[in-house]
PDB file of N, CA and C in Angstrom:
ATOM      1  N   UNK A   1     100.721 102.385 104.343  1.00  0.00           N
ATOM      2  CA  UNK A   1     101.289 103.644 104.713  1.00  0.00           C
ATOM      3  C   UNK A   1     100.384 104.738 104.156  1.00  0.00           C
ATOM      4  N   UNK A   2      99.667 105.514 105.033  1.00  0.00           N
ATOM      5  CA  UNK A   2      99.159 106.425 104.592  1.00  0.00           C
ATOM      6  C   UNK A   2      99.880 107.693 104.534  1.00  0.00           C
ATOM      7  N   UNK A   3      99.425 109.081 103.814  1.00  0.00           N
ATOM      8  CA  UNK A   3      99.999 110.067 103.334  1.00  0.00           C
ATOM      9  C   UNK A   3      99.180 110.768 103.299  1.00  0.00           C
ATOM     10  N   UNK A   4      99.283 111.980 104.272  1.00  0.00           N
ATOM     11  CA  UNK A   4      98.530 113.188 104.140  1.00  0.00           C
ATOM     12  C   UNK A   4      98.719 114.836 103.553  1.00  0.00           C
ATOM     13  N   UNK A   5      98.159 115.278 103.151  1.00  0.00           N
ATOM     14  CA  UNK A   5      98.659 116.532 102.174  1.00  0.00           C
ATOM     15  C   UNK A   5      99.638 117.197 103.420  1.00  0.00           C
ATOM     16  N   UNK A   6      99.991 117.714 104.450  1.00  0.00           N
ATOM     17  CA  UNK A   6     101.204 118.529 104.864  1.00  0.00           C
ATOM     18  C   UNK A   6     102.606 117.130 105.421  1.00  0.00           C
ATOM     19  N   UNK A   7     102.393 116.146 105.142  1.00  0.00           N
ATOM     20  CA  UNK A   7     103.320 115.137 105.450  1.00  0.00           C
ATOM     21  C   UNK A   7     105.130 115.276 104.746  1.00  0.00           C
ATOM     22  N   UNK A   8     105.799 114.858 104.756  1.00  0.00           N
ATOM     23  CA  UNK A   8     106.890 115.190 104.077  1.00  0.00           C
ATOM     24  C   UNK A   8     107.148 113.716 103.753  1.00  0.00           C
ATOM     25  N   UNK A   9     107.405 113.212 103.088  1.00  0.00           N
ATOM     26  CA  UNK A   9     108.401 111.891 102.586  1.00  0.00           C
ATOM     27  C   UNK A   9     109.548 111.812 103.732  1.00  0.00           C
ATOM     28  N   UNK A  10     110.023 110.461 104.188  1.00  0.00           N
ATOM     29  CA  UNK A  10     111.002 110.376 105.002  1.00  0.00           C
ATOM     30  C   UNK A  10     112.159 110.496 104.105  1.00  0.00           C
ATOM     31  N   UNK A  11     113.622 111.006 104.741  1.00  0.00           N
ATOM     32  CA  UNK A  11     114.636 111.335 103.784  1.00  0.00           C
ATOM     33  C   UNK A  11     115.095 109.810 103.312  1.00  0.00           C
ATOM     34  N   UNK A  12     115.056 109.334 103.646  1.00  0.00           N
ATOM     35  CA  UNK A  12     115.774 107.492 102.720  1.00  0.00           C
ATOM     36  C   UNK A  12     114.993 107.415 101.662  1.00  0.00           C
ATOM     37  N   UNK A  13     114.060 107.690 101.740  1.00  0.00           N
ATOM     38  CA  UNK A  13     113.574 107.294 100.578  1.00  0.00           C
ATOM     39  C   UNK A  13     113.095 108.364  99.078  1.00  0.00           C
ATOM     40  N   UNK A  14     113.564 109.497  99.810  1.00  0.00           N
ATOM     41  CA  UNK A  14     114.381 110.368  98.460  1.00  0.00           C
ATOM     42  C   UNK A  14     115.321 109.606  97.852  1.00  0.00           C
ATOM     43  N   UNK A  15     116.691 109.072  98.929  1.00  0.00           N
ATOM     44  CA  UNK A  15     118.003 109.033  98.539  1.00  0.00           C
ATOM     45  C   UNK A  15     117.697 107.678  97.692  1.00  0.00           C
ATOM     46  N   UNK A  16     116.330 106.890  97.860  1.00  0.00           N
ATOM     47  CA  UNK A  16     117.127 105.559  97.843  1.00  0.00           C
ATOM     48  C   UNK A  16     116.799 105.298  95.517  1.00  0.00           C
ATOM     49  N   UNK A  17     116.145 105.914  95.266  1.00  0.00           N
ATOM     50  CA  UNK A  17     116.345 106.129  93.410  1.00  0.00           C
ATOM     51  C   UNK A  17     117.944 106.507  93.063  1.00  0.00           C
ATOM     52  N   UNK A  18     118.770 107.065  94.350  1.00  0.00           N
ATOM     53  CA  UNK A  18     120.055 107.666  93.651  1.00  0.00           C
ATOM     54  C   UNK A  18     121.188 106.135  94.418  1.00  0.00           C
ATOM     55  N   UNK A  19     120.960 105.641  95.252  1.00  0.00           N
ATOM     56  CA  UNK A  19     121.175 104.918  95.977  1.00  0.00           C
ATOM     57  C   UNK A  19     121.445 103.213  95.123  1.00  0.00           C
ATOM     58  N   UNK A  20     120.436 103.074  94.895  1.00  0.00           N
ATOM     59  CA  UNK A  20     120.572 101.746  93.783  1.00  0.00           C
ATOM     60  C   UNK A  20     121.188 101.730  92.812  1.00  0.00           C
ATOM     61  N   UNK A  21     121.628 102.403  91.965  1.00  0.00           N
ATOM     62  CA  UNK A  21     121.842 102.307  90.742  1.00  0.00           C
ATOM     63  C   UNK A  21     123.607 101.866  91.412  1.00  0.00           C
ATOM     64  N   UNK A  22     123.752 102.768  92.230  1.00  0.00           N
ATOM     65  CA  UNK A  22     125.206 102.632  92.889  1.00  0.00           C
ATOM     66  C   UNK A  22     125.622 101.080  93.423  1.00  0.00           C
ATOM     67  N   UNK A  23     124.726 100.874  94.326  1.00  0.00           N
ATOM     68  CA  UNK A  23     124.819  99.548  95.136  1.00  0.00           C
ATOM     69  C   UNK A  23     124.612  98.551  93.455  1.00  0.00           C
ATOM     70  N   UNK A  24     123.704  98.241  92.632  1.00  0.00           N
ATOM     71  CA  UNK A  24     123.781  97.546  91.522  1.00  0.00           C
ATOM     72  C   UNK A  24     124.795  97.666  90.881  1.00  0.00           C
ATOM     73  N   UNK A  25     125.654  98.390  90.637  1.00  0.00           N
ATOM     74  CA  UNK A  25     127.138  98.403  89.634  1.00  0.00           C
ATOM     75  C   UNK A  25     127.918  97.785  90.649  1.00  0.00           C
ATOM     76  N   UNK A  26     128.242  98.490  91.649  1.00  0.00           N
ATOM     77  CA  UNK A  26     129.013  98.292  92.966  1.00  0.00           C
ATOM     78  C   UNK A  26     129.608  96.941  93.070  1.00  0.00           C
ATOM     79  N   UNK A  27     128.371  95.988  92.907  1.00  0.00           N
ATOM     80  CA  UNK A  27     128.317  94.453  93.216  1.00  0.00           C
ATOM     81  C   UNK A  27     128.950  93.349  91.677  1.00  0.00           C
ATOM     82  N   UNK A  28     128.835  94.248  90.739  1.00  0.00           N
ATOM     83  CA  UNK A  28     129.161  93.357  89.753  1.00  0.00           C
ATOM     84  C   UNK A  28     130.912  93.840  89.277  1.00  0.00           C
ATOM     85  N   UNK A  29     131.203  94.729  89.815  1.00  0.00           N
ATOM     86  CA  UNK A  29     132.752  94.996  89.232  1.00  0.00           C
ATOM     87  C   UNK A  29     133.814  94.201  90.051  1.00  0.00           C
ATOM     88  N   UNK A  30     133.357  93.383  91.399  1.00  0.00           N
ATOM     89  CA  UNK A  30     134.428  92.849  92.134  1.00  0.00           C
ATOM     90  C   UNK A  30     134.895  91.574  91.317  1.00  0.00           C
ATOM     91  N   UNK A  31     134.488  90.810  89.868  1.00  0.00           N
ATOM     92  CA  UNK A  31     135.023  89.977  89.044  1.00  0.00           C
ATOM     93  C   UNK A  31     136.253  90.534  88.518  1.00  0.00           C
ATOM     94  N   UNK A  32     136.383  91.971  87.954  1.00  0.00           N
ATOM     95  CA  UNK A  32     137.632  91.945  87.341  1.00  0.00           C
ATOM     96  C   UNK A  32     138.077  93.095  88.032  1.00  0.00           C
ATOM     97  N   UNK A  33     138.197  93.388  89.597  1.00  0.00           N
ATOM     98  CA  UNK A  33     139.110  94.064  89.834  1.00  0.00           C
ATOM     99  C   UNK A  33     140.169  93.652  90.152  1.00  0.00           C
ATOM    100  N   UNK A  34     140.771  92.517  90.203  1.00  0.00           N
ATOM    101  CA  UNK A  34     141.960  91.571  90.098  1.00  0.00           C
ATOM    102  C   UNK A  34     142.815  92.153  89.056  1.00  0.00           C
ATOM    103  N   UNK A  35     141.766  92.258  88.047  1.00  0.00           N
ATOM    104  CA  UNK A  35     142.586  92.078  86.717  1.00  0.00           C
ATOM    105  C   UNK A  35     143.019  93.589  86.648  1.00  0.00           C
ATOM    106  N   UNK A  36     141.790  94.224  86.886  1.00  0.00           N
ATOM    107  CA  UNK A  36     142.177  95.841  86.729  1.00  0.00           C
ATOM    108  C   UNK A  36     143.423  96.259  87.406  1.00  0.00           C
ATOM    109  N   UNK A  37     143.465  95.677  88.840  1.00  0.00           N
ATOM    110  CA  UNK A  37     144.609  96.045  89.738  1.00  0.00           C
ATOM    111  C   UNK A  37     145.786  95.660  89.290  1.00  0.00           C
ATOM    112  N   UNK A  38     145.947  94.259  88.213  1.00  0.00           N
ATOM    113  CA  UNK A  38     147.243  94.182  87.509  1.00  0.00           C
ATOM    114  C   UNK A  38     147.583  94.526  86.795  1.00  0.00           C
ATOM    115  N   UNK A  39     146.450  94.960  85.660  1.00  0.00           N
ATOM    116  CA  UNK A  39     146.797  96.522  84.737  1.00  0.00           C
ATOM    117  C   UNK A  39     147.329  97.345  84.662  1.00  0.00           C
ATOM    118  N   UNK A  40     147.091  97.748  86.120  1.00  0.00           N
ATOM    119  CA  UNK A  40     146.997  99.383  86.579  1.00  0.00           C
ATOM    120  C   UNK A  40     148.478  99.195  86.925  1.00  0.00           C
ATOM    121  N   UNK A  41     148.975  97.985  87.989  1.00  0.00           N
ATOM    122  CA  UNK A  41     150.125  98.405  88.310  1.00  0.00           C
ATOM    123  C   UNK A  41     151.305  98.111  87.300  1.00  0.00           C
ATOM    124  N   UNK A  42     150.785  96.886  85.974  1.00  0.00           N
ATOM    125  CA  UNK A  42     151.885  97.223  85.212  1.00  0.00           C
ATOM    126  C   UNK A  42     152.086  98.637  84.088  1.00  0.00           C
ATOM    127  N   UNK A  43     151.028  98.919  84.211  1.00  0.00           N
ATOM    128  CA  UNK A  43     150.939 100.728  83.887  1.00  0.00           C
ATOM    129  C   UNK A  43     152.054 101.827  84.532  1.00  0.00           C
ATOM    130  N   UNK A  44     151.547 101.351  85.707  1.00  0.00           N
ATOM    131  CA  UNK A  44     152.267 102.406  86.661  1.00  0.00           C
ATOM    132  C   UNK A  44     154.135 101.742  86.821  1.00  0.00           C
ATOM    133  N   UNK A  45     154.267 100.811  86.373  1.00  0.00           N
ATOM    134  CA  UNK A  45     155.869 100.232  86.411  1.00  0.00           C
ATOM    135  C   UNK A  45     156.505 100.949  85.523  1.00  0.00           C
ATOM    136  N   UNK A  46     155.682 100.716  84.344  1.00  0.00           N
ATOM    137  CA  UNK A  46     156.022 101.321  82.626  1.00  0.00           C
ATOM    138  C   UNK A  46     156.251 102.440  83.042  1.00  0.00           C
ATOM    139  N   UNK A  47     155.375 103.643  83.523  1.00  0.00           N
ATOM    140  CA  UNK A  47     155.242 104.640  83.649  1.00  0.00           C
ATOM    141  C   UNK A  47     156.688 105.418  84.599  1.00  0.00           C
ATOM    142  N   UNK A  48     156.960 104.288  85.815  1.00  0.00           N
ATOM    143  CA  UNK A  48     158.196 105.005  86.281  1.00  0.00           C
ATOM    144  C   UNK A  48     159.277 104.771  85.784  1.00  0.00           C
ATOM    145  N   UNK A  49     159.340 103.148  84.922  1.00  0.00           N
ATOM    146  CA  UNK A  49     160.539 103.137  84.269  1.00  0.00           C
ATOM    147  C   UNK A  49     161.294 104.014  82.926  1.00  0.00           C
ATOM    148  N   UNK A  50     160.034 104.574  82.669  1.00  0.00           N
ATOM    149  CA  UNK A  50     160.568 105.753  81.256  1.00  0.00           C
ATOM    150  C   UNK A  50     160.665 107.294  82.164  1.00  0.00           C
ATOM    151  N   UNK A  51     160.135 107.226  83.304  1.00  0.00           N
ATOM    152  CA  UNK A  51     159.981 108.496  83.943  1.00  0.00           C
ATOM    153  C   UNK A  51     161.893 108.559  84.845  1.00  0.00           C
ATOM    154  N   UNK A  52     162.341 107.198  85.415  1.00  0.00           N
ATOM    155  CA  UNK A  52     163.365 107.415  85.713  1.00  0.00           C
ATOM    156  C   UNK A  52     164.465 107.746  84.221  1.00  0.00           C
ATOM    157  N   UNK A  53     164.649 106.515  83.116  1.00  0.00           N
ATOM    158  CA  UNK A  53     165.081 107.039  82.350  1.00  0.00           C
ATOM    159  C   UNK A  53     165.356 107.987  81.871  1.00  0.00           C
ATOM    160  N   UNK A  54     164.138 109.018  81.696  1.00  0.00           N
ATOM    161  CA  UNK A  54     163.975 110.472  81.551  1.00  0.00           C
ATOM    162  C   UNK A  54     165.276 111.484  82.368  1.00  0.00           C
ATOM    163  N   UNK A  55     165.237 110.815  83.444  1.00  0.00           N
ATOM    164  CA  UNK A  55     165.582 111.422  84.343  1.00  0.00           C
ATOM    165  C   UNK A  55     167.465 111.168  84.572  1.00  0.00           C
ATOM    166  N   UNK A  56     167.338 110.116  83.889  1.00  0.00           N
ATOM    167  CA  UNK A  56     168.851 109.798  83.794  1.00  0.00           C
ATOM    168  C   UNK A  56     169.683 110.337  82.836  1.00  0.00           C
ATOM    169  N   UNK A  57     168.861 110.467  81.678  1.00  0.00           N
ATOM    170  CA  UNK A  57     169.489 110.965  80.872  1.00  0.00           C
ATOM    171  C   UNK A  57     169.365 112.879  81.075  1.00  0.00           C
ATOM    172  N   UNK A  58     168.391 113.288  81.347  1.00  0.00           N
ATOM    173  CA  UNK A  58     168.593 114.545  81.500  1.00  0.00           C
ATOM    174  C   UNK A  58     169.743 114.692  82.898  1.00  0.00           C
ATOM    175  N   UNK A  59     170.002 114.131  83.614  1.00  0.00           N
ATOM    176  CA  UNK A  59     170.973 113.986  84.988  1.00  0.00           C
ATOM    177  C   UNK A  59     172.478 114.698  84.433  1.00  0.00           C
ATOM    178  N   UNK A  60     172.315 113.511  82.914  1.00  0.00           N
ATOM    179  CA  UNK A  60     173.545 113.021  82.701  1.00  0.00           C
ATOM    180  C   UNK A  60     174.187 114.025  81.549  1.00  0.00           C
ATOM    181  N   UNK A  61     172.568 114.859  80.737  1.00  0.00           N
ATOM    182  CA  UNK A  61     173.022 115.716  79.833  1.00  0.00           C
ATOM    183  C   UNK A  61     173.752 116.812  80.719  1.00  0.00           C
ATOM    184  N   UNK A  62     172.737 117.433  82.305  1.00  0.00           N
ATOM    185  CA  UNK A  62     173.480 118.378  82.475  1.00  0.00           C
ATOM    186  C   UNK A  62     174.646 118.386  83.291  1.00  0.00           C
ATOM    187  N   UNK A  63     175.210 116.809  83.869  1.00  0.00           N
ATOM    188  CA  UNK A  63     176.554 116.557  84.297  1.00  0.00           C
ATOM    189  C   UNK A  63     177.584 117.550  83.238  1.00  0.00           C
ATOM    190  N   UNK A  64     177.285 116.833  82.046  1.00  0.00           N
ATOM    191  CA  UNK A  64     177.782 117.016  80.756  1.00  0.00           C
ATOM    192  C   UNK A  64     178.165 118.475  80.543  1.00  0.00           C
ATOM    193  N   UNK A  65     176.995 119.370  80.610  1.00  0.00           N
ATOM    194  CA  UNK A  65     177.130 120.496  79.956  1.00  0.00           C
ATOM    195  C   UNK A  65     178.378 120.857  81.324  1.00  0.00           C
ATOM    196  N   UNK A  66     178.309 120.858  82.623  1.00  0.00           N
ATOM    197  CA  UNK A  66     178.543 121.720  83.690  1.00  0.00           C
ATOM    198  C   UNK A  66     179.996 121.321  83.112  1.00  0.00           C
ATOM    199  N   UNK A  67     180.636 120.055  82.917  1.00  0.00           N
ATOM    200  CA  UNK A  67     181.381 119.602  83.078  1.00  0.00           C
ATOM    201  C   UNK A  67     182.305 120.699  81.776  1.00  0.00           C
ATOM    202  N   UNK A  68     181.824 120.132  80.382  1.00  0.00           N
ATOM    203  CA  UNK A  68     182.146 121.145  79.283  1.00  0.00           C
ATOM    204  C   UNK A  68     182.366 122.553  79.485  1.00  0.00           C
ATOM    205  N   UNK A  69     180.985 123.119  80.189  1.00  0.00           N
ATOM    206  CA  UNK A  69     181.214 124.995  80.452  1.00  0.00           C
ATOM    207  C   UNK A  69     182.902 124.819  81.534  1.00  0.00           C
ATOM    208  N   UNK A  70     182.989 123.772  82.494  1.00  0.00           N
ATOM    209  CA  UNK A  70     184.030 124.350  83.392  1.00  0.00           C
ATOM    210  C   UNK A  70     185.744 124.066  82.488  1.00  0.00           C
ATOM    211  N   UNK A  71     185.553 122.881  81.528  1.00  0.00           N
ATOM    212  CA  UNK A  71     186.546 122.909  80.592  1.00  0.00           C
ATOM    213  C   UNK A  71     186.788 123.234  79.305  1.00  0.00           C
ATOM    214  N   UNK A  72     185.525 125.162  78.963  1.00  0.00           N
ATOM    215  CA  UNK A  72     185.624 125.742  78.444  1.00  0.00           C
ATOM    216  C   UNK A  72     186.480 126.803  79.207  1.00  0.00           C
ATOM    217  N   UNK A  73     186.146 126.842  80.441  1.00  0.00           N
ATOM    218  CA  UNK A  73     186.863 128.042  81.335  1.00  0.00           C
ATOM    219  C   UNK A  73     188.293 127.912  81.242  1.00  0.00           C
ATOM    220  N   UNK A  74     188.329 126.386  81.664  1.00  0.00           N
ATOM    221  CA  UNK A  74     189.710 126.282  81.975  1.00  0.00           C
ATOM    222  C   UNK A  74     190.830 126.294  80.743  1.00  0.00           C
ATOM    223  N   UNK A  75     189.978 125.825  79.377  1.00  0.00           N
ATOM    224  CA  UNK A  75     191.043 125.461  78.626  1.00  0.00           C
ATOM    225  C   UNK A  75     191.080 127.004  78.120  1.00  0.00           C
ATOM    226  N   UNK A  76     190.202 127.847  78.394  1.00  0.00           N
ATOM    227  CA  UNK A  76     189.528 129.060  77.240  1.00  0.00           C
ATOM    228  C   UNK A  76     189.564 128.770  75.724  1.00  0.00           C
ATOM    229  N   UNK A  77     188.254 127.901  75.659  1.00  0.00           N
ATOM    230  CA  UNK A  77     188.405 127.528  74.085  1.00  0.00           C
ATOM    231  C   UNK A  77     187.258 128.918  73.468  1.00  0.00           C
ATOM    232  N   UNK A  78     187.168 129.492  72.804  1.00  0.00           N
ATOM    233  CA  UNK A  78     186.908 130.482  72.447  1.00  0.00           C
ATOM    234  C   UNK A  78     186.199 130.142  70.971  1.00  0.00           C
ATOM    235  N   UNK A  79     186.274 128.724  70.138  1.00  0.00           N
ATOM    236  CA  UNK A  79     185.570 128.613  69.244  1.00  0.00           C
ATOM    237  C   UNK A  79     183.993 128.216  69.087  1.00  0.00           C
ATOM    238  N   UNK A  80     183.657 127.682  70.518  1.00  0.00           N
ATOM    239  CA  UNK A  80     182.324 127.234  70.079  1.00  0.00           C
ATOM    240  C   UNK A  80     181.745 128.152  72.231  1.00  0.00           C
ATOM    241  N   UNK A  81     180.686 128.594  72.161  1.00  0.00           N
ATOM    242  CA  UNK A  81     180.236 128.876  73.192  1.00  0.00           C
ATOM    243  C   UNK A  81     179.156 128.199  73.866  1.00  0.00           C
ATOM    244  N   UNK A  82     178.866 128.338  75.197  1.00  0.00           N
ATOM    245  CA  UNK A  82     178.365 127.109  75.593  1.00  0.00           C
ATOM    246  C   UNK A  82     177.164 126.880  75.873  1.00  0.00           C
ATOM    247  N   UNK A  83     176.696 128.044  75.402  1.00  0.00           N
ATOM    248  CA  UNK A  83     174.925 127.848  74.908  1.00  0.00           C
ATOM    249  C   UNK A  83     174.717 126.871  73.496  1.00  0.00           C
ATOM    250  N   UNK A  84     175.682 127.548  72.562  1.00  0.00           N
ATOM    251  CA  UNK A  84     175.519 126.585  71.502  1.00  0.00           C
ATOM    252  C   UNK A  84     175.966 124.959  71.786  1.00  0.00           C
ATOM    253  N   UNK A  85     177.167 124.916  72.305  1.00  0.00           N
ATOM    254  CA  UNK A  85     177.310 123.415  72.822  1.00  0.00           C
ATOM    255  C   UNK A  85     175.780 122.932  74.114  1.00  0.00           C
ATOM    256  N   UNK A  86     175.529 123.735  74.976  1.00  0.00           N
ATOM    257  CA  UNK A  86     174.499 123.055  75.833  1.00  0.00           C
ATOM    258  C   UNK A  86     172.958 122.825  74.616  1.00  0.00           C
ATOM    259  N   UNK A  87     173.437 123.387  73.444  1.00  0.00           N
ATOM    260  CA  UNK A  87     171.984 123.352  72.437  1.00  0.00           C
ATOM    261  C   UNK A  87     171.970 122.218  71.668  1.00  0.00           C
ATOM    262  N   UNK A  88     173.338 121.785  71.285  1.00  0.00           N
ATOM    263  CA  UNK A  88     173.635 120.849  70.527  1.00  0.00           C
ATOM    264  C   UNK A  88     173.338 119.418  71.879  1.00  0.00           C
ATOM    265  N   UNK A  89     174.038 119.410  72.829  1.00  0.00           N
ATOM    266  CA  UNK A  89     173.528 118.629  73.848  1.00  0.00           C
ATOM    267  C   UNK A  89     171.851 118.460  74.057  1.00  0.00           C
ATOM    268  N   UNK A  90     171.470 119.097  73.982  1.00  0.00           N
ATOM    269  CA  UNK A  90     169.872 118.830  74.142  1.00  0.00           C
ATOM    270  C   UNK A  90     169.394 118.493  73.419  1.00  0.00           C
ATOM    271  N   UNK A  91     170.038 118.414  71.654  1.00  0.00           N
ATOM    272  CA  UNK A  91     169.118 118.101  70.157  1.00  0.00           C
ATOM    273  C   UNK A  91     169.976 116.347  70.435  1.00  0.00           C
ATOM    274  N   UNK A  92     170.973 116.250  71.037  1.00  0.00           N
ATOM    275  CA  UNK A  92     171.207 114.928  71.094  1.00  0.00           C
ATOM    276  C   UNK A  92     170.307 113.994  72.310  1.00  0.00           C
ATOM    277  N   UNK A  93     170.079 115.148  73.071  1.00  0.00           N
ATOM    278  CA  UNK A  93     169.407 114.224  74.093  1.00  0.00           C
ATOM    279  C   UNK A  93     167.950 113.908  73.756  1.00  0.00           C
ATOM    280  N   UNK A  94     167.170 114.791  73.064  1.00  0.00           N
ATOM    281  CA  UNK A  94     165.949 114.966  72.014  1.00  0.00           C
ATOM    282  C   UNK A  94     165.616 113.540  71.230  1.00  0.00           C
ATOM    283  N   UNK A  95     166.876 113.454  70.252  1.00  0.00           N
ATOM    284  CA  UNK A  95     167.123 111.971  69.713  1.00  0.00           C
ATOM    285  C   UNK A  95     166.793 110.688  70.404  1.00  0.00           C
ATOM    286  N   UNK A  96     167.963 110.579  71.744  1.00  0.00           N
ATOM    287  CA  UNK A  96     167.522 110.044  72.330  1.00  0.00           C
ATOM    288  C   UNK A  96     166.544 109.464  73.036  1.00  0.00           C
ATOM    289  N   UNK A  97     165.786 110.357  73.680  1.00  0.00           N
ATOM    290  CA  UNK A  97     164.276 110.129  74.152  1.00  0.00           C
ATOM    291  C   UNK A  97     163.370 109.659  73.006  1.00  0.00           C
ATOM    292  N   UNK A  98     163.316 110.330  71.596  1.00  0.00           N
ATOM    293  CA  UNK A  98     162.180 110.172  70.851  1.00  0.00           C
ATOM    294  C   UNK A  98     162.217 108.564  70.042  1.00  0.00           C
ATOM    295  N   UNK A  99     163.727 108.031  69.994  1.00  0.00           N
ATOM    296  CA  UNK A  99     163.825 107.051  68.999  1.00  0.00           C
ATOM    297  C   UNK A  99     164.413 105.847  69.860  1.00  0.00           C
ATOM    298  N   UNK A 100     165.092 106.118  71.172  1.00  0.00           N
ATOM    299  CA  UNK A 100     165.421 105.050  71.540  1.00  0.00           C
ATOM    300  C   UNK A 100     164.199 104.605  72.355  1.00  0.00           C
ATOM    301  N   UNK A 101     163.627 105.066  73.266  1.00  0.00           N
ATOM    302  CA  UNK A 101     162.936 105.160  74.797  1.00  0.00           C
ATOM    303  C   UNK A 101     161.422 104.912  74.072  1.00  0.00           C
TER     304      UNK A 101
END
């Protein structure tokens, strides 16, 4: 192949120094992507089963509060208000998440 001073290089063979390094890794990771893929998805199980939890219990704190504020209305209990009760509800639900879950 000859090469003359106004010639240009064909474009493949710019690309192909960035090209290999890719195709060489490429070929050796299909051994443990088995394994990776069972990783990943018992990752991602873990991940929704504390994410629903999460979700149950916050469901269930603010069942709770709605339920309390409407049988603060009704009973008119006048000793505790229901920011402070929805505060005390959340330092219990706090507990929960950090020590049980």
């Amino acid at each position: 192949m000859r090469r003359f001073l106004g010639d240009k290089p064909p474009k493949a063979s710019l690309l192909l120094p960035f090209l290999l390094p890719v195709l060489l890794v490429g070929g050796q990771g299909d051994g443990n992507a088995a394994l990776d893929n069972v990783v990943t998805e018992r990752m991602a199980e873990e991940s929704h089963r504390q994410d629903s939890a999460y979700l149950l219990i916050f469901i269930m704190l603010l069942t709770l509060t709605i339920l309390t504020i409407w049988l603060f209305k009704h009973r008119r209990f006048r000793f505790l208000h229901e920011t402070g009760l929805a505060m005390i509800y959340g330092n219990m639900g706090h507990l929960i998440l950090t020590h049980c879950l």
